[in-house]
N, C-alpha and C. Protein backbone atom coordinates (compact mmCIF):
# COMPACT_ATOMS: atom_id res chain seq x y z
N UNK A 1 3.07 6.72 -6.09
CA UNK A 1 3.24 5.28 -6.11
C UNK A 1 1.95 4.66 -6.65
N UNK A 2 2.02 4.17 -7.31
CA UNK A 2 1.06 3.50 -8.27
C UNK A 2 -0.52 4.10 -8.27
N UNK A 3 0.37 5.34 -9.08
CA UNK A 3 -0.63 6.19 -9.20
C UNK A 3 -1.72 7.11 -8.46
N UNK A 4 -0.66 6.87 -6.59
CA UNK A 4 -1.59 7.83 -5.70
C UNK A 4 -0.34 8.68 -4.98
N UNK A 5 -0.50 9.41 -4.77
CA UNK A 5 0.53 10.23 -3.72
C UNK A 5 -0.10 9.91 -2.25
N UNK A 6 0.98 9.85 -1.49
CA UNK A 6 1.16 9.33 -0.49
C UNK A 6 1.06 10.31 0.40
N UNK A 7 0.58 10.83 1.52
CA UNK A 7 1.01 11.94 2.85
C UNK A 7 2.47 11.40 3.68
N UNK A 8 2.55 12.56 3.98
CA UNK A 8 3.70 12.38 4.94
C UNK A 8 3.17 11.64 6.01
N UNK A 9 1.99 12.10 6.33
CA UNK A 9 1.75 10.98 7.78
C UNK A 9 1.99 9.15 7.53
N UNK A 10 1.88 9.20 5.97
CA UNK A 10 1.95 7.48 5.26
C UNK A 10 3.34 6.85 5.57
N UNK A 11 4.29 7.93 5.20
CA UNK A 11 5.78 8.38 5.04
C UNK A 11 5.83 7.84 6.28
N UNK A 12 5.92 8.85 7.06
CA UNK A 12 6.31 8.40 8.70
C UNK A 12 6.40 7.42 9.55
N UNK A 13 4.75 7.12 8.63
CA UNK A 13 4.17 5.76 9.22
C UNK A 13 5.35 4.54 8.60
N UNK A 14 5.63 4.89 7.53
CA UNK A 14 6.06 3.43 6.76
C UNK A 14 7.65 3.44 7.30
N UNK A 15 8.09 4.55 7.69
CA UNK A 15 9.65 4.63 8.23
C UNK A 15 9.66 4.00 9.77
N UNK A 16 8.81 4.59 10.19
CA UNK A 16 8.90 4.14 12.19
C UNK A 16 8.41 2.71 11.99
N UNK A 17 6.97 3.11 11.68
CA UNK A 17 6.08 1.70 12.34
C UNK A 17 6.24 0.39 11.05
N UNK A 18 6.81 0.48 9.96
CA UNK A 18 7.26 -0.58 8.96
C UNK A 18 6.16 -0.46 8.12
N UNK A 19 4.95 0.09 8.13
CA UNK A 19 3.91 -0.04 7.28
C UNK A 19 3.04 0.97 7.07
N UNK A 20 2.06 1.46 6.20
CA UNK A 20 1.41 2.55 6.09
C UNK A 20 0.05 2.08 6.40
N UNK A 21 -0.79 3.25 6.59
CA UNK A 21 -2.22 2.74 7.07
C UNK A 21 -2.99 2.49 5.18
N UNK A 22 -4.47 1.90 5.37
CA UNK A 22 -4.83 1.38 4.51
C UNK A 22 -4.84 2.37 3.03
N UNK A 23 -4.33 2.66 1.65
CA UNK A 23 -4.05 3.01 0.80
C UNK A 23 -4.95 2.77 -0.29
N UNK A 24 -5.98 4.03 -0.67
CA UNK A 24 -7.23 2.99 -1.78
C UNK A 24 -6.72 4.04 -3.03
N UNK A 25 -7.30 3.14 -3.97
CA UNK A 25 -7.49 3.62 -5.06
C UNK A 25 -6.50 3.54 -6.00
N UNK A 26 -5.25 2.79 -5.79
CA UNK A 26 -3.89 2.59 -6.61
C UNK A 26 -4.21 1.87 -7.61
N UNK A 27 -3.22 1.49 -8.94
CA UNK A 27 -3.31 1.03 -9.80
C UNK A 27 -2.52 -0.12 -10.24
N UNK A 28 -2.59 -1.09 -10.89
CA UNK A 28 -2.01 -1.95 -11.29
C UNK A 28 -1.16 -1.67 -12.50
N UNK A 29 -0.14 -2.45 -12.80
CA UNK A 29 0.06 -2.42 -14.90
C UNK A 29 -1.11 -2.75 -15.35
N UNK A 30 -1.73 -3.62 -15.18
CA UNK A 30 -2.59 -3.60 -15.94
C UNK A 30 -4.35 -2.65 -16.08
N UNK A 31 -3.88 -1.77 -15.45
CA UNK A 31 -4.59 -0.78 -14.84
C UNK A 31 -5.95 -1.10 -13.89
N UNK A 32 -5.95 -1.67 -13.32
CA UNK A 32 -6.94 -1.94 -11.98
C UNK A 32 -6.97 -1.39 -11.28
N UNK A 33 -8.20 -1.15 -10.30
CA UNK A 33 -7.82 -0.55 -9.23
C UNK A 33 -8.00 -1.79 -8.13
N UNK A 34 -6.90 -0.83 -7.16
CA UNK A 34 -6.63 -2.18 -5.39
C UNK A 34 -6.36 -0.80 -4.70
N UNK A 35 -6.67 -1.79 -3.26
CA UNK A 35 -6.24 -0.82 -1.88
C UNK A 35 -5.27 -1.91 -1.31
N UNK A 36 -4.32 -1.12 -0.80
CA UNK A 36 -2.89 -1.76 -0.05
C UNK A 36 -2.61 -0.77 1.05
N UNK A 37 -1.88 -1.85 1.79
CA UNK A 37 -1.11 -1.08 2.75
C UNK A 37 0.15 -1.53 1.87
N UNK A 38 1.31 -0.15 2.28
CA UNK A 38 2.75 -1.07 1.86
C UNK A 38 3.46 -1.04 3.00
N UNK A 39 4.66 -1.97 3.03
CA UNK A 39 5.41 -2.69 3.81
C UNK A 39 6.75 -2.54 3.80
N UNK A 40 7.25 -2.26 4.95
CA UNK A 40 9.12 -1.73 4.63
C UNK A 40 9.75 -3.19 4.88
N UNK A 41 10.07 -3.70 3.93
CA UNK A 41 10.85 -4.84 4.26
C UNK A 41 11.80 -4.99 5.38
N UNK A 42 12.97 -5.71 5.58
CA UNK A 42 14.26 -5.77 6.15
C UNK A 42 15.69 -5.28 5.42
N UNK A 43 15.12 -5.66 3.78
CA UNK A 43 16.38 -5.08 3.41
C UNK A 43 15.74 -3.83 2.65
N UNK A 44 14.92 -3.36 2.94
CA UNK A 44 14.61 -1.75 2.63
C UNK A 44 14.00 -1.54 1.33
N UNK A 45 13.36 -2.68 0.72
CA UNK A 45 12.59 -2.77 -0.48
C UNK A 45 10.86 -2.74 0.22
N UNK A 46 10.12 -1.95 -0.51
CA UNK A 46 9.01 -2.24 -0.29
C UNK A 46 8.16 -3.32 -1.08
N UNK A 47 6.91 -3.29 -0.58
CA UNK A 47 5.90 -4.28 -0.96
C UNK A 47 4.83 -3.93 -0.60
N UNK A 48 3.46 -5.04 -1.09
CA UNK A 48 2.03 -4.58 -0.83
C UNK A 48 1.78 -5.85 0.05
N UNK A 49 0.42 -5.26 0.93
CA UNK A 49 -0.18 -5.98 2.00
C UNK A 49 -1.41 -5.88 1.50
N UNK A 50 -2.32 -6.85 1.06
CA UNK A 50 -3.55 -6.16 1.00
C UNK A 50 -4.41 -7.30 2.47
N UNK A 51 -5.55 -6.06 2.52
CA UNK A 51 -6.57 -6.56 3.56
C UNK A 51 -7.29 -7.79 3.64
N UNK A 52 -6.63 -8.78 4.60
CA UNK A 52 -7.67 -9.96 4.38
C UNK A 52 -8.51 -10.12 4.37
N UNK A 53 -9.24 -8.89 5.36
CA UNK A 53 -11.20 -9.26 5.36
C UNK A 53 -11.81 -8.88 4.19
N UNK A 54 -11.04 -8.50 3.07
CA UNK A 54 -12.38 -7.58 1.99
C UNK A 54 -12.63 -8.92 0.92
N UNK A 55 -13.34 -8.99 0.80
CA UNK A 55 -13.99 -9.90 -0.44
C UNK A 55 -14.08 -9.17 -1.80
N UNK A 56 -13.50 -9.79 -2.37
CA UNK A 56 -13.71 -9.85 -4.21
C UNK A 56 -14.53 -9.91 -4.72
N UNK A 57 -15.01 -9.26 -5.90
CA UNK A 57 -16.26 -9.87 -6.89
C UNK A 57 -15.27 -10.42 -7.63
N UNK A 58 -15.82 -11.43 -7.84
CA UNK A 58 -15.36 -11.82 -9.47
C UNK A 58 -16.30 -12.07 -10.75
C-alpha cells in the first residue's frame, strides 16, 4: 500500500481495532514521502489518518 507492505500485526490491527498503528515512509502520486495510520471505514473502504502532533517544514 503506497509503496510499503504492511505486517499482519497492521492487518489485524486494522480488522479488530478499525485502525493500524503509526505507518512511515509511504508514498504519495506525486511521490512524497508521509506517515499514516489507515482507517477501516463503516462501509469497508479505507483511508489515511495522519498524526496531529507532527509539524511540517515547509
Amino acid at each position: 500500500m503506497c509503496g510499503v507492505q504492511i505486517g499482519i500485526a497492521d492487518i489485524e490491527s486494522l480488522i479488530n481495532k478499525k485502525k493500524t498503528s503509526l505507518i512511515k515512509g509511504m508514498k504519495s502520486k506525486a511521490g512524497k514521502k508521509f506517515d499514516a495510520y489507515i482507517v477501516l471505514k463503516e462501509d469497508c473502504t479505507t483511508s489515511f489518518e495522519f498524526d496531529k502532533n507532527k509539524s511540517y517544514k515547509k
